[in-house]
Protein backbone atom coordinates (compact mmCIF):
# COMPACT_ATOMS: atom_id res chain seq x y z
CA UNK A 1 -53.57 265.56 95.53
CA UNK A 2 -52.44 265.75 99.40
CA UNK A 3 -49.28 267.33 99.46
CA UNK A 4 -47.02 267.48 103.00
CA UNK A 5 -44.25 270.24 102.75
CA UNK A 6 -41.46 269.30 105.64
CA UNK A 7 -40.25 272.28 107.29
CA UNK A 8 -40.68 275.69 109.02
CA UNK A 9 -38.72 278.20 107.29
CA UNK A 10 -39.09 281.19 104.54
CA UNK A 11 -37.98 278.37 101.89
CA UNK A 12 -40.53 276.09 103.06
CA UNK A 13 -43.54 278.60 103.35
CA UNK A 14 -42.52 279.95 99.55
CA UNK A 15 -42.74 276.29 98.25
CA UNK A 16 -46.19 275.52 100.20
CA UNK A 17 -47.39 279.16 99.11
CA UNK A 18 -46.76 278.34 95.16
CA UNK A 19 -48.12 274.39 96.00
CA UNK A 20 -51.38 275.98 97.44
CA UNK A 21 -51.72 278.19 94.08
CA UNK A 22 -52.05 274.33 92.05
CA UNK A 23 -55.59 273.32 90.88
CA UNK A 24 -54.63 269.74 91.45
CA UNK A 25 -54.18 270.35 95.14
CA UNK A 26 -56.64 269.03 97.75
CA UNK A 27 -55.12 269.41 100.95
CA UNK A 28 -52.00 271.18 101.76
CA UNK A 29 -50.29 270.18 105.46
CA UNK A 30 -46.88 272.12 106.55
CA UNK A 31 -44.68 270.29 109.05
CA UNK A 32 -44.10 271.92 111.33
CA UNK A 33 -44.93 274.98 109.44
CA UNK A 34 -45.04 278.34 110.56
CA UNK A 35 -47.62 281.71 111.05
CA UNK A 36 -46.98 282.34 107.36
CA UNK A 37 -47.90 278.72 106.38
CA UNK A 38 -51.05 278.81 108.60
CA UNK A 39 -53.31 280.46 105.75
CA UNK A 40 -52.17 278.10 102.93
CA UNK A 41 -52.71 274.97 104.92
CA UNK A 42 -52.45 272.70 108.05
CA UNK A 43 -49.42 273.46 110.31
CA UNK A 44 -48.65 270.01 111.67
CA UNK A 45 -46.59 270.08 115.32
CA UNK A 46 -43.60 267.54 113.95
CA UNK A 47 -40.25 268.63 113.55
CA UNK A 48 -38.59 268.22 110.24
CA UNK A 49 -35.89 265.91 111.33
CA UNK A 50 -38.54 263.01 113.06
CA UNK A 51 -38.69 261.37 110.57
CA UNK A 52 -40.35 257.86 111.88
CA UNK A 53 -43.65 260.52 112.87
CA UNK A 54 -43.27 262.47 109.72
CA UNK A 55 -43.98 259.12 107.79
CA UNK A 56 -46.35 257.70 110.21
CA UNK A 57 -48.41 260.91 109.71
CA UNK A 58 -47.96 260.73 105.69
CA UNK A 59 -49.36 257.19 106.36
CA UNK A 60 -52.53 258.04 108.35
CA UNK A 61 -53.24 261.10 106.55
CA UNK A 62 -52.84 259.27 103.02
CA UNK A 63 -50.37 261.66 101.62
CA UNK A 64 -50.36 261.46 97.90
CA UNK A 65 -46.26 263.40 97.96
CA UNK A 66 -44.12 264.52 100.44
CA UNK A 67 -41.75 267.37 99.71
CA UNK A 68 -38.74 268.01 102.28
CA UNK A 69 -37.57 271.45 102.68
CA UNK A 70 -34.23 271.70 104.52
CA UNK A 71 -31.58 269.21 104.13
CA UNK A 72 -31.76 267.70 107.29
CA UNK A 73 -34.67 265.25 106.66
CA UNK A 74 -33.11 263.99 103.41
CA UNK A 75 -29.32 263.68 105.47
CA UNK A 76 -31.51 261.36 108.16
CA UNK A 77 -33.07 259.63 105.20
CA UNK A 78 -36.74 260.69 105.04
CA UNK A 79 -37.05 260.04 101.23
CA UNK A 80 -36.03 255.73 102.24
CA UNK A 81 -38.46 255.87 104.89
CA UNK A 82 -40.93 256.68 102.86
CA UNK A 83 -40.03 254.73 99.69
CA UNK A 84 -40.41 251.46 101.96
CA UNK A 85 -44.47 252.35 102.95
CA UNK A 86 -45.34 253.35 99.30
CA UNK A 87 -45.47 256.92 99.25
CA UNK A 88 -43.50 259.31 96.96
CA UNK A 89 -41.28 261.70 98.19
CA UNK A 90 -39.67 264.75 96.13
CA UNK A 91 -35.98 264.26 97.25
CA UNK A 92 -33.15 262.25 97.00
CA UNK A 93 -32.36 259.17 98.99
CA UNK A 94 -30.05 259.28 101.85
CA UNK A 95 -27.18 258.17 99.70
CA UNK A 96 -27.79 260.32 96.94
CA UNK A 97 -28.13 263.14 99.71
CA UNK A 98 -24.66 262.74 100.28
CA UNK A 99 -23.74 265.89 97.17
CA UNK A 100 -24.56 267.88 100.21
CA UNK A 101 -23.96 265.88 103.33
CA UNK A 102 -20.12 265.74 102.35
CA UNK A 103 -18.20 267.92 100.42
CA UNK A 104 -15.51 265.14 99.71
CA UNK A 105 -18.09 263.20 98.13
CA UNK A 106 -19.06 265.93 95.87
CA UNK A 107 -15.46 266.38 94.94
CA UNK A 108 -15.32 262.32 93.91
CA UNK A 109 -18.22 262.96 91.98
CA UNK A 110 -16.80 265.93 90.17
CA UNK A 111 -13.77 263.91 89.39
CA UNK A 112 -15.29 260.83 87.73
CA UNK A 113 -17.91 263.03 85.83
CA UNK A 114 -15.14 265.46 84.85
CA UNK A 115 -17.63 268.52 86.26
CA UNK A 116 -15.27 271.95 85.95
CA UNK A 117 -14.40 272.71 90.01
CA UNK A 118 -11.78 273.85 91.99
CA UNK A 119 -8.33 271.78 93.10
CA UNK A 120 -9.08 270.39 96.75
CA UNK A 121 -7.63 267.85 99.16
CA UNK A 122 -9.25 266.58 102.39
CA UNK A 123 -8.33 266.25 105.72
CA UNK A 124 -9.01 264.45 108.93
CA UNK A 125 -5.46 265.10 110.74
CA UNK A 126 -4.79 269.22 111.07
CA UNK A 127 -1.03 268.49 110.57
CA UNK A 128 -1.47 267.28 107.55
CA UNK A 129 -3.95 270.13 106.68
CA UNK A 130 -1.26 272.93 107.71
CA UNK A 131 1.57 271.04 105.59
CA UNK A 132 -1.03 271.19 102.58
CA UNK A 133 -1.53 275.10 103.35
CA UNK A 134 2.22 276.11 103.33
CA UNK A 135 2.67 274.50 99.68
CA UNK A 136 -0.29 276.34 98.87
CA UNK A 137 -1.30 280.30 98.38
CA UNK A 138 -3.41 282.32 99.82
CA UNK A 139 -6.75 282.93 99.25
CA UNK A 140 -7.67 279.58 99.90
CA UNK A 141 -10.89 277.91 101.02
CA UNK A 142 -11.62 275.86 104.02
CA UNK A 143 -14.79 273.55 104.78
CA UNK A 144 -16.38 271.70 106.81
CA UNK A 145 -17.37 268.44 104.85
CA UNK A 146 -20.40 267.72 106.56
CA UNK A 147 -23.72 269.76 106.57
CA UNK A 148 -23.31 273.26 108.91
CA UNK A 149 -26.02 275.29 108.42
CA UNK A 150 -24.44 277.20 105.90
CA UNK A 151 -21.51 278.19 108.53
CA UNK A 152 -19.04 275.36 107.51
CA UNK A 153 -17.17 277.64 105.42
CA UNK A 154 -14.46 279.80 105.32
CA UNK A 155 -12.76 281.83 102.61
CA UNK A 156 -9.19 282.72 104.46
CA UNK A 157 -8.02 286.07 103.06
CA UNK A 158 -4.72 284.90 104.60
CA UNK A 159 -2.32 281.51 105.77
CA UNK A 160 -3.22 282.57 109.12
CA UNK A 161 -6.99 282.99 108.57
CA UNK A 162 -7.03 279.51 107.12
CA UNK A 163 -5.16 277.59 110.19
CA UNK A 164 -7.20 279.56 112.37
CA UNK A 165 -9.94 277.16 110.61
CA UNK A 166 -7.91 274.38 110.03
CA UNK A 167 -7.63 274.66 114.07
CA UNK A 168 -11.50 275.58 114.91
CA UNK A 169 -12.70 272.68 112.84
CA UNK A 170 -10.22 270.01 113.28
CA UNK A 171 -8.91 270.37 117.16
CA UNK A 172 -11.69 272.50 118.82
CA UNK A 173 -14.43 270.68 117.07
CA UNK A 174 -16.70 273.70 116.33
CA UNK A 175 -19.15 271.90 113.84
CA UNK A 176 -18.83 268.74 115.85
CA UNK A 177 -19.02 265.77 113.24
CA UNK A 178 -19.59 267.54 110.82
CA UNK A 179 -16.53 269.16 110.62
CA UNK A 180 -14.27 265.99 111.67
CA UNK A 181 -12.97 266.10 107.88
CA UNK A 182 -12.29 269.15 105.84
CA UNK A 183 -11.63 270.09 102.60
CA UNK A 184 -9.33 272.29 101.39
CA UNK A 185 -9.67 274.27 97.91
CA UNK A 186 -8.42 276.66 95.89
CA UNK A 187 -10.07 279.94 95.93
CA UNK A 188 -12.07 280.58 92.65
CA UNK A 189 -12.80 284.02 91.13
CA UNK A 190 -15.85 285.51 89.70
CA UNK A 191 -19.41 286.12 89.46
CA UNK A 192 -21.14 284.04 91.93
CA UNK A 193 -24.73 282.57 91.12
CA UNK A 194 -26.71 279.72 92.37
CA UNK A 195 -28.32 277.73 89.85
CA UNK A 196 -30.95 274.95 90.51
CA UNK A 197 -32.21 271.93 88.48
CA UNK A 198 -35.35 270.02 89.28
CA UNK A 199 -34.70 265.86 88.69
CA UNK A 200 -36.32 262.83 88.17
CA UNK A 201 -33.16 260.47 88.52
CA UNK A 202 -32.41 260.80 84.76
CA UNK A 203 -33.95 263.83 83.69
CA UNK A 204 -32.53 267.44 84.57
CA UNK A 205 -35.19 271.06 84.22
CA UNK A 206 -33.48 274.35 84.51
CA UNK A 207 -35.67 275.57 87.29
CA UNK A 208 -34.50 279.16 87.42
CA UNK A 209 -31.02 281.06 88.94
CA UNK A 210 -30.22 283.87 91.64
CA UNK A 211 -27.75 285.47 93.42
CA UNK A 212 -27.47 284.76 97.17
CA UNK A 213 -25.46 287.13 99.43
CA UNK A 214 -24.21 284.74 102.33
CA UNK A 215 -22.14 287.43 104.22
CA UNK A 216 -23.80 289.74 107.28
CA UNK A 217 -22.22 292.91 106.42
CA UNK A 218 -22.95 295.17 103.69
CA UNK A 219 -19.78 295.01 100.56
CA UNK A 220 -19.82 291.26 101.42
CA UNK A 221 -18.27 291.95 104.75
CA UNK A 222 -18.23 289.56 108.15
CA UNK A 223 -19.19 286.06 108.75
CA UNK A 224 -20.91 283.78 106.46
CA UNK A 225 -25.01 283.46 107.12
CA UNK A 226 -27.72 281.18 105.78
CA UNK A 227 -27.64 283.94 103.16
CA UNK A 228 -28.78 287.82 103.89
CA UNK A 229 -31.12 287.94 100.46
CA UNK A 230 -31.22 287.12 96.71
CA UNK A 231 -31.87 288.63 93.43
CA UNK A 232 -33.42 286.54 90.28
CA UNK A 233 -32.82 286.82 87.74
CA UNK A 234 -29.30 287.79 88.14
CA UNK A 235 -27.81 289.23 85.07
CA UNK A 236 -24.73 286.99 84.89
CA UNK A 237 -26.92 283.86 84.39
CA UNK A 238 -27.02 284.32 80.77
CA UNK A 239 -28.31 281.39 78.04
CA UNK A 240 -24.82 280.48 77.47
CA UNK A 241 -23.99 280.52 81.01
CA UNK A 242 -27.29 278.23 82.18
CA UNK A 243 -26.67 275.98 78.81
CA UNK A 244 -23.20 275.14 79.75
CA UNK A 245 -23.90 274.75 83.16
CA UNK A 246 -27.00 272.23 82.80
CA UNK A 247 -24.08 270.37 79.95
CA UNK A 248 -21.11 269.96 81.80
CA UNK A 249 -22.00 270.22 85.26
CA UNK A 250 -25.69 268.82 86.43
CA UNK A 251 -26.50 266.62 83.86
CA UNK A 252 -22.84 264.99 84.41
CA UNK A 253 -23.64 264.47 87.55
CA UNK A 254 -26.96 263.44 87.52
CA UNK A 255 -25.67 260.50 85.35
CA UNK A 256 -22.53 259.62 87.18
CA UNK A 257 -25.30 259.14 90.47
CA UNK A 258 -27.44 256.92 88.30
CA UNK A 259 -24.21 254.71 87.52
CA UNK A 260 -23.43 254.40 90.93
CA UNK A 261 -26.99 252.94 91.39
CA UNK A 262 -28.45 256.36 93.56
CA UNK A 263 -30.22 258.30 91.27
CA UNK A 264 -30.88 261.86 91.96
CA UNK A 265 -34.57 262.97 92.67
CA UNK A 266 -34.83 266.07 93.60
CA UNK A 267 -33.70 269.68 93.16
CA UNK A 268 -30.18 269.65 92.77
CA UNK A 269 -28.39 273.32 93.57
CA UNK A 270 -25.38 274.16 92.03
CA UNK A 271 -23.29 276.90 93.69
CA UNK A 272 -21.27 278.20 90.35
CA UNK A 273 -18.06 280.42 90.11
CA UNK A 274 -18.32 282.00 86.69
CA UNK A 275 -14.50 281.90 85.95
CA UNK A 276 -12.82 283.25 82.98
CA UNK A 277 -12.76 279.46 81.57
CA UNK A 278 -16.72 279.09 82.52
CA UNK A 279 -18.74 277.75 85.44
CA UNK A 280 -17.28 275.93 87.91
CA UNK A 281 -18.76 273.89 90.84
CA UNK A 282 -18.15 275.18 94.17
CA UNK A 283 -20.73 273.10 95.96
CA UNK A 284 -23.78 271.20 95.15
CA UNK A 285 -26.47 271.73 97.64
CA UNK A 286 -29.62 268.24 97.39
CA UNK A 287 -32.97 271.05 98.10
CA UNK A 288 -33.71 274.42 97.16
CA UNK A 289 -31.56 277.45 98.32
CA UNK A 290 -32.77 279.48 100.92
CA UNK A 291 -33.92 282.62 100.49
CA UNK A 292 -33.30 281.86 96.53
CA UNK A 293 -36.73 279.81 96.67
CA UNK A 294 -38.52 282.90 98.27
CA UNK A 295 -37.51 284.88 95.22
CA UNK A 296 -37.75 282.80 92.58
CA UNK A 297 -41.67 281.24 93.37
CA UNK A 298 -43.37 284.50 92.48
CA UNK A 299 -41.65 284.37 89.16
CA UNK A 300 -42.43 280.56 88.02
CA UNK A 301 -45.33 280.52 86.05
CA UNK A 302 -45.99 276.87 85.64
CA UNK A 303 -47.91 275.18 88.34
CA UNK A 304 -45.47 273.19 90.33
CA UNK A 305 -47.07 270.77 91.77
CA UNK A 306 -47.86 268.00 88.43
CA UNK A 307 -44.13 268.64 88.25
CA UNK A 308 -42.92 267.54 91.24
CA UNK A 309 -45.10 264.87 91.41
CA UNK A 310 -44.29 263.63 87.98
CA UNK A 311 -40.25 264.03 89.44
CA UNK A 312 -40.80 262.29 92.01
CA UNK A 313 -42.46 258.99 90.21
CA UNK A 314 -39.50 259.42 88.07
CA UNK A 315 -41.72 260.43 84.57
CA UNK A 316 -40.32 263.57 83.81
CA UNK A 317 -40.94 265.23 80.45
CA UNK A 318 -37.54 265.50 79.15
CA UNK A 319 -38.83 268.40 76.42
CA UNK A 320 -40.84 269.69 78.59
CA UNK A 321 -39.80 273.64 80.57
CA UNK A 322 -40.65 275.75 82.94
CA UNK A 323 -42.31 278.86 82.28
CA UNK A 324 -41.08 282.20 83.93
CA UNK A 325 -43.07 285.56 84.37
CA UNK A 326 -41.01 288.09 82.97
CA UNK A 327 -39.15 290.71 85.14
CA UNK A 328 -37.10 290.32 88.61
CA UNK A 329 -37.53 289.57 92.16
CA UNK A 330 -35.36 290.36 94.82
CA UNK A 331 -35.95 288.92 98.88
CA UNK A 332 -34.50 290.57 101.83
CA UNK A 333 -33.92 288.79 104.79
CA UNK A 334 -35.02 290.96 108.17
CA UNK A 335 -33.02 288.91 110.62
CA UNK A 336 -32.39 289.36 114.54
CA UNK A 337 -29.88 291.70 115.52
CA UNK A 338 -26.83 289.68 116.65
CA UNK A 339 -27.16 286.56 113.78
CA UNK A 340 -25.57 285.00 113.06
CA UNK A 341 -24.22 285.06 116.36
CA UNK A 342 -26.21 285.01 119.25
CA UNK A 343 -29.15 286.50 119.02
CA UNK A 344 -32.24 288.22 120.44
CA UNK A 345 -35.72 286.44 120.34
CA UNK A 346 -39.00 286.97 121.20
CA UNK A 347 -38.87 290.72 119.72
CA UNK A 348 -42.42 291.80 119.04
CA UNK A 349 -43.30 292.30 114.69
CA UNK A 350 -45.93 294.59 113.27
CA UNK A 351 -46.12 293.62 109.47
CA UNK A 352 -49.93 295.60 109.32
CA UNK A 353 -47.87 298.48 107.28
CA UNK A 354 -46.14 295.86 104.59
CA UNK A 355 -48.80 292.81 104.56
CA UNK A 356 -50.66 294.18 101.62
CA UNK A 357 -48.25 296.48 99.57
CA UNK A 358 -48.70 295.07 95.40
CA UNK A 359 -46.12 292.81 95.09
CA UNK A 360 -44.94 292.15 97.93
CA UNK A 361 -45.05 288.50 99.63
CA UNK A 362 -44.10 288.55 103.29
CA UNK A 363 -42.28 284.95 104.17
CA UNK A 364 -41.48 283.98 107.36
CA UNK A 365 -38.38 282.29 108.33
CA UNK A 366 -38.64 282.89 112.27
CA UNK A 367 -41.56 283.75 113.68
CA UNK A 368 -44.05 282.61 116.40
CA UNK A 369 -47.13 283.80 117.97
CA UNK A 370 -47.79 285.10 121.28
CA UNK A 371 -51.00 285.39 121.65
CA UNK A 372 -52.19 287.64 118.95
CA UNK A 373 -48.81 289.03 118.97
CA UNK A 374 -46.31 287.99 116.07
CA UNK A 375 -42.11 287.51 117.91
CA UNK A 376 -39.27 286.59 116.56
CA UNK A 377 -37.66 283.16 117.12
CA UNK A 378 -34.81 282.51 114.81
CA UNK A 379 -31.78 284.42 113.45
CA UNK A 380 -33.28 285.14 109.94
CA UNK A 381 -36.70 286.08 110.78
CA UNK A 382 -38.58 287.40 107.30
CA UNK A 383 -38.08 287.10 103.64
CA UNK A 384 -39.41 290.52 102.29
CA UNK A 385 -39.82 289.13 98.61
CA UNK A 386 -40.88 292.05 95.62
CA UNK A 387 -41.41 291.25 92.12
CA UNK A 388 -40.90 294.50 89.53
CA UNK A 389 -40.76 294.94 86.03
CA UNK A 390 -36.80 294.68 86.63
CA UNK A 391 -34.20 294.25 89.33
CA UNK A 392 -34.38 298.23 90.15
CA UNK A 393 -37.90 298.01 90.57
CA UNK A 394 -38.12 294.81 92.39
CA UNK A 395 -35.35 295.97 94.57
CA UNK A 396 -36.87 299.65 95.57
CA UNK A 397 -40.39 297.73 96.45
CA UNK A 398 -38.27 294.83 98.55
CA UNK A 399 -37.18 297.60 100.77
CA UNK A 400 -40.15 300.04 100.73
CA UNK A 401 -41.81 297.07 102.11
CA UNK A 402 -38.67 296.25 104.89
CA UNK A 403 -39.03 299.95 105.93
CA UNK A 404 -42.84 299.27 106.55
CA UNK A 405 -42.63 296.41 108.92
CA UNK A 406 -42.15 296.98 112.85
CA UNK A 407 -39.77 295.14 114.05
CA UNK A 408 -36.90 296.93 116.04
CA UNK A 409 -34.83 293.54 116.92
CA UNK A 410 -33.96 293.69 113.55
CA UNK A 411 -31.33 294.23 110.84
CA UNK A 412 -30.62 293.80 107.36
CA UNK A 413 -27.84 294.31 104.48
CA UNK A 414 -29.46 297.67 102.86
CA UNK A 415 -27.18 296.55 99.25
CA UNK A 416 -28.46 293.32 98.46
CA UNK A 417 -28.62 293.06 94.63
CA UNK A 418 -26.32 296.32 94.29
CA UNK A 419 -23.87 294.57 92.30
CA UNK A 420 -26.22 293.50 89.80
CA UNK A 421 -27.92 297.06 89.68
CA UNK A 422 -25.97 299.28 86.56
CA UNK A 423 -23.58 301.80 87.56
């Protein structure tokens, strides 16, 4: 099978590094792929979001599937484009992209379905907004509704926090267009985990759980990221927890898509608050979280690529399931000091310490080559993924292996997975 993986990121070399593992693979190409990718496959020079040269190349180069990484190419429609010249795409259409590229959408959908999720209203006039904030308490939420690079939201400690961001989003425009409507929610409690399902338009997979940690700062301190590292499993996703949420939250809305006549391919994320009354929604996301994916890969024992290809045609097995390895994983993110603000780039990397530590796989998220030099180009720059007989173990190796890598633009949070660690 020739597979094309769209994208350049730590999520996207993670996916093509478990693709390359499949025995039904005969050609892997990464778009535009990065240093990481370059020993699994064919880097391609296309950009995820060109989409009319991203299907011409599919075309020439006979691509059997195409799986998008980022969210970007499915927002711009990549999955249509490539529906009308016959070749199958792993991700949702354009309108069934909307579950991410608008939060008020997702809301609609959670109210027809009846999917568990927090009060909200939305907003396109910031009068309006600040009237709804004064008849409502803080903590409250405020978001962007369209797609932000994981920066669209804001959890306002305070009535002042939140029309601070009822200002920034609505009169000074900071996410642009994406953040010409908001929506405002209430502020749910609990154990946060992300939660991901792998569809064929009717049929939903559990396809595994972790717990992201989207702040910069250590204790959950300072501005959202992309997300600073994950943990899988994470102990709160228990049977129960991943039963319920598959019942009355993905499979709902998988079916209230199909009824609207845009069936859901794809993976579907589900951000979950595990309230006191059960999971709620807080957001679906239409592709696999990033840096979740770079933990959960090494752990997925089934071969993934007759899956997504049998997703994609729309012929899932509805008995069938994933098989997991046993123990944990956990991924640090090395990013660029200054993300997610502005940041440095170009900062030289020496992974020659860390590359072949057991269990240890070394995804990059921002990197380039100079020469025979490895820099940094984005803001989150490596995934440093372990896998251990348990989250202590898996944690300890994740950041033996961070200490072993040269790279002195960087950072990370030195407590990701603490919470789930026992006292």
């Amino acid at each position: 099978m020739r597979v094309l993986v769209v994208g350049g990121g730590g999520r996207e070399h993670a996916l093509a590094w478990k693709i390359a593992q499949s025995p039904v693979l005969t050609k892997l190409f990464i778009a535009p792929g990065n240093p990481g990718t370059e020993s699994l496959g064919e880097n391609v020079a296309i950009q995820a979001d060109n989409i009319p040269a991203l299907v011409a190349f599919a075309q020439e180069h006979k691509i059997d599937l195409v799986v998008p990484g980022p969210e970007t190419p499915l927002a711009f429609g990549i999955a249509d484009a490539l529906a009308e010249t016959g070749i199958a795409c792993f991700g949702p259409s354009r309108a069934a992209a909307k579950l991410e590229s608008s939060k008020r959408f997702t809301k609609e959908i959670c109210d027809q379905a009846g999917i568990p999720t927090a009060a909200w209203a939305s907003f396109t006039d910031a009068a309006a907004a600040r009237a709804y904030l004064a008849a409502h308490s803080a903590p409250i939420v405020v978001k962007a509704d369209g797609l932000a690079a994981g920066k669209g939201v804001v959890v306002a400690e305070t009535q002042a926090e939140a029309e601070v961001a009822v200002a920034a989003m609505l009169e000074a425009g900071i996410h642009g267009a994406s953040g010409a409507e908001i929506v405002i929610e209430e502020c749910l409690t609990g154990a946060e985990i992300s939660l991901f399902a792998l569809c064929d338009g009717e049929t939903a997979l559990f396809c595994g759980a972790a717990a992201d940690h989207k702040r910069v700062g250590e204790g959950d301190t300072g501005p959202n990221t992309g997300g600073m590292g994950a943990v899988a499993p994470p102990p709160a996703a228990t049977q129960p927890i991943i039963d319920a949420a598959m019942a009355k939250i993905i499979r709902p809305a998988l079916a209230a898509m199909a009824r609207r006549g845009t069936p859901f391919r794809g993976f579907l994320f589900a951000g979950l608050m595990l309230t006191a009354t059960g999971p709620k929604l807080i957001e679906f996301n239409v592709r696999f979280g990033d840096p979740e994916c770079e933990a959960l890969m090494p752990l997925l024992g089934t071969d993934l690529l007759p899956i997504l290809a049998a997703a994609a045609a729309g012929k899932l097995d509805p008995s069938a399931e994933l098989v997991w390895c046993g123990g944990a994983a956990a991924t640090i993110i090395l990013a660029a000091k200054g993300y997610p603000g502005a940041h440095e780039k170009g900062g030289p990397i020496d992974l020659a310490n860390a590359g072949n530590l057991p269990g240890i796989e070394l995804f990059h998220a921002g990197t380039a080559r100079q020469g025979a030099t490895l820099v940094s180009t984005g803001g989150r720059v490596l995934a440093v993924t372990a896998t251990g007989a348990d989250l202590p173990a898996a944690i300890g190796s994740a950041y033996r292996a961070v200490d072993a890598i040269g790279f002195p633009g960087g950072f990370c949070r030195r407590d990701i997975g603490a919470k789930a660690l026992p006292i």
